[in-house]
Every structure is written in C-alpha cells, then in structure tokens.
PDB file of N, CA and C in Angstrom:
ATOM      1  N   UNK A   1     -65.152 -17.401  44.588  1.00  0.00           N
ATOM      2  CA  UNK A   1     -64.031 -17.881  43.774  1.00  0.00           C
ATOM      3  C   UNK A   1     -62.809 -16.984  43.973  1.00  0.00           C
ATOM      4  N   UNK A   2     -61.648 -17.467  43.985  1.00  0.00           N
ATOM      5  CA  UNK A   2     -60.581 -16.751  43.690  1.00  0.00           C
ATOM      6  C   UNK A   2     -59.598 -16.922  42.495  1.00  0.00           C
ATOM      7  N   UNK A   3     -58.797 -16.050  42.220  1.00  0.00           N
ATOM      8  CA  UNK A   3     -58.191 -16.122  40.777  1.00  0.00           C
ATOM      9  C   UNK A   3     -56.671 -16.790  41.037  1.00  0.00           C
ATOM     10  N   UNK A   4     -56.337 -17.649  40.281  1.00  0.00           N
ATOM     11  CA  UNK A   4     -54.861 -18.610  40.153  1.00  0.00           C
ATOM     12  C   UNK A   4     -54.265 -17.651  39.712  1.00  0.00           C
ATOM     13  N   UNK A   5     -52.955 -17.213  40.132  1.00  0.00           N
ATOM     14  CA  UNK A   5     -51.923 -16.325  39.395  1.00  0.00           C
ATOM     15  C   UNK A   5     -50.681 -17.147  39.445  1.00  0.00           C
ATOM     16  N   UNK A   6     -50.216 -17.099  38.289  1.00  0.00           N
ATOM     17  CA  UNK A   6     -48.684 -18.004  38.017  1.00  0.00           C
ATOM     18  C   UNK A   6     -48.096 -16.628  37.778  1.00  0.00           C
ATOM     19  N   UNK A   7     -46.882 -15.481  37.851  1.00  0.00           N
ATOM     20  CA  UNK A   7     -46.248 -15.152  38.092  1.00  0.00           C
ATOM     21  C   UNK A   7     -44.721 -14.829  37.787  1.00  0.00           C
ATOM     22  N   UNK A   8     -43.897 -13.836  37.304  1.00  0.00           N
ATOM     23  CA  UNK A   8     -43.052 -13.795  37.118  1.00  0.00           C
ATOM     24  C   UNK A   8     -42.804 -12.427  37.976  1.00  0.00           C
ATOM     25  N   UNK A   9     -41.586 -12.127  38.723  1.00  0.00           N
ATOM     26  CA  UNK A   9     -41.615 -10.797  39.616  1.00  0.00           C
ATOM     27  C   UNK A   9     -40.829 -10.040  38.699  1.00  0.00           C
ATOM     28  N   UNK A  10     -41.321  -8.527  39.052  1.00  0.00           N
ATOM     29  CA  UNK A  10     -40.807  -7.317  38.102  1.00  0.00           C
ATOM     30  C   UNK A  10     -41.111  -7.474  36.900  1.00  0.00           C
ATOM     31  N   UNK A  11     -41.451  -7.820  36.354  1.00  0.00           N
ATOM     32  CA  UNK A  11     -41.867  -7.561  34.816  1.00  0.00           C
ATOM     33  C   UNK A  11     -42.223  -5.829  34.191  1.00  0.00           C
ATOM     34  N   UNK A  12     -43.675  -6.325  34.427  1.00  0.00           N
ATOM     35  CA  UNK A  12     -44.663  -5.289  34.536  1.00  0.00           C
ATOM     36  C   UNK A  12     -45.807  -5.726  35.406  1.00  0.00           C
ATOM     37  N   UNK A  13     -46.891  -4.093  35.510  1.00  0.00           N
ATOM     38  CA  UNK A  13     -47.749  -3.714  36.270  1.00  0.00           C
ATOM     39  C   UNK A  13     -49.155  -4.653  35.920  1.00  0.00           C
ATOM     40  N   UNK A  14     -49.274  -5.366  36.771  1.00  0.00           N
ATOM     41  CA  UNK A  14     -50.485  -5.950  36.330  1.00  0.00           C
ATOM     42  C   UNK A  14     -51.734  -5.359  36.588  1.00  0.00           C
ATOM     43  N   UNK A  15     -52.930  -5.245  35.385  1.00  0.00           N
ATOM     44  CA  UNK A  15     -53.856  -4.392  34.906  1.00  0.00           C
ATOM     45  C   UNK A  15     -55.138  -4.927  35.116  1.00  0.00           C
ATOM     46  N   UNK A  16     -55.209  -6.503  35.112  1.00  0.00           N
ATOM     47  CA  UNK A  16     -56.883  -6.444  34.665  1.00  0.00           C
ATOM     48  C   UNK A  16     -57.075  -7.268  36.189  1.00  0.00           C
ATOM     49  N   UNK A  17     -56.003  -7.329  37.151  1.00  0.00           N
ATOM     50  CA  UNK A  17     -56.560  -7.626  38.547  1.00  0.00           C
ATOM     51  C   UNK A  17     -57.483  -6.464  39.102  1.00  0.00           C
ATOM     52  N   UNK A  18     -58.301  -7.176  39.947  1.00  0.00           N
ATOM     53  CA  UNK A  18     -59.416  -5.702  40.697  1.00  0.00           C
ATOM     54  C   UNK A  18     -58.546  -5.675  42.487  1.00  0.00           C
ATOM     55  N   UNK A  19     -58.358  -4.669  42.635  1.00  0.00           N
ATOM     56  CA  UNK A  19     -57.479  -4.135  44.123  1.00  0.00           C
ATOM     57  C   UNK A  19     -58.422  -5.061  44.916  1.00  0.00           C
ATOM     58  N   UNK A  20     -57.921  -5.729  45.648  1.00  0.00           N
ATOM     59  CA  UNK A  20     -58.336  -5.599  47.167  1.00  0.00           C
ATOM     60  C   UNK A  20     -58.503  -7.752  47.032  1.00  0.00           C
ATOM     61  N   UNK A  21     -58.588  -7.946  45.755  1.00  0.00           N
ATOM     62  CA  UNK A  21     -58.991  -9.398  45.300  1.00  0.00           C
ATOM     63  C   UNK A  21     -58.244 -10.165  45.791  1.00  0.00           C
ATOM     64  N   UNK A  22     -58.560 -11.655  46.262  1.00  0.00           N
ATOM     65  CA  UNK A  22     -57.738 -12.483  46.803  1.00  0.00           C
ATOM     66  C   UNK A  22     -57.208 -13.342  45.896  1.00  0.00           C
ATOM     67  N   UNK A  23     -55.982 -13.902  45.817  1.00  0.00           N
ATOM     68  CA  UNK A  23     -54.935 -14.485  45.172  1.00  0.00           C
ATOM     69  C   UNK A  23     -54.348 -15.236  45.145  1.00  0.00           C
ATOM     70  N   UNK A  24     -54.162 -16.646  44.681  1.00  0.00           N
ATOM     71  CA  UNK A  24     -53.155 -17.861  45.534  1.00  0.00           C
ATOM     72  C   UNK A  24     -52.108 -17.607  44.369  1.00  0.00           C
ATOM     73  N   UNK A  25     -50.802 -17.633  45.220  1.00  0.00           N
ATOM     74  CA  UNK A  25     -49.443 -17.225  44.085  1.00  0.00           C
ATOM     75  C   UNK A  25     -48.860 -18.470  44.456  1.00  0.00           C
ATOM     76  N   UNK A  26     -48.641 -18.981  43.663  1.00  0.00           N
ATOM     77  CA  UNK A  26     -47.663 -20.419  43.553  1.00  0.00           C
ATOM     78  C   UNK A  26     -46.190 -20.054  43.508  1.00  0.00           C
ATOM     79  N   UNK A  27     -45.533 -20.548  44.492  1.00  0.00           N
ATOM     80  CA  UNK A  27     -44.345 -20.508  45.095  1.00  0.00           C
ATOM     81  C   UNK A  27     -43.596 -21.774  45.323  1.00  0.00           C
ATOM     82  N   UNK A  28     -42.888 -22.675  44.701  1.00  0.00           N
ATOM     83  CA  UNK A  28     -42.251 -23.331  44.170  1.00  0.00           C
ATOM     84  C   UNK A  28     -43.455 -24.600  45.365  1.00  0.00           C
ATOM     85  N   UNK A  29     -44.310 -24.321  44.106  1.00  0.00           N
ATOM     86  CA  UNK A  29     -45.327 -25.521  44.161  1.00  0.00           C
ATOM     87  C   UNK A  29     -46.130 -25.482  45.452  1.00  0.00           C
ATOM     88  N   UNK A  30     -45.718 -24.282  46.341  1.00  0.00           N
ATOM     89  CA  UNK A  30     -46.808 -24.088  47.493  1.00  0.00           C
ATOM     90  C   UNK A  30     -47.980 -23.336  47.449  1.00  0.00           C
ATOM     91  N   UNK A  31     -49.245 -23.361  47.205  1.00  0.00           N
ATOM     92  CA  UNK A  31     -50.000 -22.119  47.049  1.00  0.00           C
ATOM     93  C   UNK A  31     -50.131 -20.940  48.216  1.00  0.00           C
ATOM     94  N   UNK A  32     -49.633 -19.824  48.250  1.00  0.00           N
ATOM     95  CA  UNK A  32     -49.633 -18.613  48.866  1.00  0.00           C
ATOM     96  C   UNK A  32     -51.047 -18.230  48.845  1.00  0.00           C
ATOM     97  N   UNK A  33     -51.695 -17.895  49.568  1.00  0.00           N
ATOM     98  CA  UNK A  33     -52.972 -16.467  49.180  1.00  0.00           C
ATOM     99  C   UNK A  33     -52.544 -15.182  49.737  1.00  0.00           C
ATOM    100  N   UNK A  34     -52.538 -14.587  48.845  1.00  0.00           N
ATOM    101  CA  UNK A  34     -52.242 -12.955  48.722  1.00  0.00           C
ATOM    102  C   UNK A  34     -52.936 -11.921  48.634  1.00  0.00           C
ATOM    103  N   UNK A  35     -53.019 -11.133  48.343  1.00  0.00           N
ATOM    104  CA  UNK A  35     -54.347 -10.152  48.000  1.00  0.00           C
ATOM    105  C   UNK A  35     -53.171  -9.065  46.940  1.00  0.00           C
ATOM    106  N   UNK A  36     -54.073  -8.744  45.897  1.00  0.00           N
ATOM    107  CA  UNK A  36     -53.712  -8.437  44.589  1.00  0.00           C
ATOM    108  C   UNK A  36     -52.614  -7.189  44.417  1.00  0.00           C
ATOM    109  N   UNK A  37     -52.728  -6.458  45.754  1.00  0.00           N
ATOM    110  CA  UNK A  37     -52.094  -4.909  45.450  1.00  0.00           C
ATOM    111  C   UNK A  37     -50.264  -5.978  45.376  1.00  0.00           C
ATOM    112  N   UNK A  38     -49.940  -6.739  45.980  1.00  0.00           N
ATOM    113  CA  UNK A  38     -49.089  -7.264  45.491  1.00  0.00           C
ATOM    114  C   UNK A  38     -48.682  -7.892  44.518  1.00  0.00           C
ATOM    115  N   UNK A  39     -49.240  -7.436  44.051  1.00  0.00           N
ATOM    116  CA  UNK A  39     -48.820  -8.449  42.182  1.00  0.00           C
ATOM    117  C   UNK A  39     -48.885  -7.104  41.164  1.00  0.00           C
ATOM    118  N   UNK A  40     -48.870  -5.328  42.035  1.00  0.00           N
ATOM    119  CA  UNK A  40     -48.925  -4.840  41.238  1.00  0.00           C
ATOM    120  C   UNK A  40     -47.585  -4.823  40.339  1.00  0.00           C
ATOM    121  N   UNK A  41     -46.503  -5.125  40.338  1.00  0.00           N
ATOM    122  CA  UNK A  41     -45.225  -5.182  39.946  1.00  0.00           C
ATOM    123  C   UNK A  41     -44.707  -6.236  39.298  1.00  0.00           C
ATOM    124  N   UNK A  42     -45.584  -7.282  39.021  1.00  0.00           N
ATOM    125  CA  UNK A  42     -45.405  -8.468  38.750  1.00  0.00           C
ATOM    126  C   UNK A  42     -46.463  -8.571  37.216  1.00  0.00           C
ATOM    127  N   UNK A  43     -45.757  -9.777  36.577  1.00  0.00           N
ATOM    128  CA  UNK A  43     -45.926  -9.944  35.250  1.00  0.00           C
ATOM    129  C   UNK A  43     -47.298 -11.211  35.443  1.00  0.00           C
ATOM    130  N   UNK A  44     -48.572 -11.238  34.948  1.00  0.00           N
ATOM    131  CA  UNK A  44     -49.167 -12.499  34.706  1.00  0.00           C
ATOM    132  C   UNK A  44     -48.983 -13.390  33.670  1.00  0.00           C
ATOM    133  N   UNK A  45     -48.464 -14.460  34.030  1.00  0.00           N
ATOM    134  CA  UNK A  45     -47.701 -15.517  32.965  1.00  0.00           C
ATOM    135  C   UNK A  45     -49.050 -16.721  32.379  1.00  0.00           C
ATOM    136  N   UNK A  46     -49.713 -16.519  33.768  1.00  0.00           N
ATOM    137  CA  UNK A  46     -50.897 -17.478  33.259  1.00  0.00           C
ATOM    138  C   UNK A  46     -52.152 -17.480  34.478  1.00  0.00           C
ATOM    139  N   UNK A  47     -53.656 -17.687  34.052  1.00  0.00           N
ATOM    140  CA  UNK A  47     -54.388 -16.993  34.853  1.00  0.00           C
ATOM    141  C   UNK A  47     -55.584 -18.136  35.064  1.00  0.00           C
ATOM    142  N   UNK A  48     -55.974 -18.291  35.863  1.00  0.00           N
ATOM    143  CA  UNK A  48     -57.693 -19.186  35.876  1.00  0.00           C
ATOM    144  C   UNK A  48     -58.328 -18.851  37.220  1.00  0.00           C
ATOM    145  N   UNK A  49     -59.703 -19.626  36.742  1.00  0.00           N
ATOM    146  CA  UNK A  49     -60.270 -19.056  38.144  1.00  0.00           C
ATOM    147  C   UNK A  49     -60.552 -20.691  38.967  1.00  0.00           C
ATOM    148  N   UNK A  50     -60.458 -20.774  39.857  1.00  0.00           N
ATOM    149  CA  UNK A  50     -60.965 -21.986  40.993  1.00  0.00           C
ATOM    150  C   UNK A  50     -62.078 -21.839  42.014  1.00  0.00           C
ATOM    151  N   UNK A  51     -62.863 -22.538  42.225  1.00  0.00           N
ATOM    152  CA  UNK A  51     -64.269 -22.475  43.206  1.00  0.00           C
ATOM    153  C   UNK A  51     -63.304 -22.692  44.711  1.00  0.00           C
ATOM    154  N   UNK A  52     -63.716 -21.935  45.566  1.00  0.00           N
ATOM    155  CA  UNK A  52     -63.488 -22.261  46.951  1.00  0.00           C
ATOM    156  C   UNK A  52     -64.434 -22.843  47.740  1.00  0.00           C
TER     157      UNK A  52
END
C-alpha cells in the first residue's frame, strides 16, 4: 500500500510520515509518486491509504 497525501507547500514539517515511504502527491489533479523525505516541509491537509 501506499499513503495519499493532499498537501499544502511550506507550512510545516510533516511528522507521522516514515522516511524512505512512497507517496502519490496530487498535483493539479495528476498523481505524482514521491518518496516522503519530500514532504518534509510541507503541511498534510488530508491523508488515506490505497491498495496498489
């Protein structure tokens, strides 16, 4: 499984992601996959998990 992240940039440090985890960041309706150390700077606005 990987975790849905909706997103706001700069906010704050996001905490309850685990390093290294994979990520789809929604980008004006495109899903991105990312891996988490990038979202350390970023705010979680809203969170779920999806089966791959």
């Amino acid at each position: 499984m990987v975790v849905v992240v909706t997103c706001r940039c700069m906010v704050e440090v996001v905490k309850e992601m685990v390093e290294g985890e994979t990520c789809i960041h929604m980008v004006e309706g495109v899903k991105v996959m990312v891996r988490v150390e990038t979202y350390k700077h970023m705010e979680v606005v809203e969170t779920g998990m999806v089966e791959v």
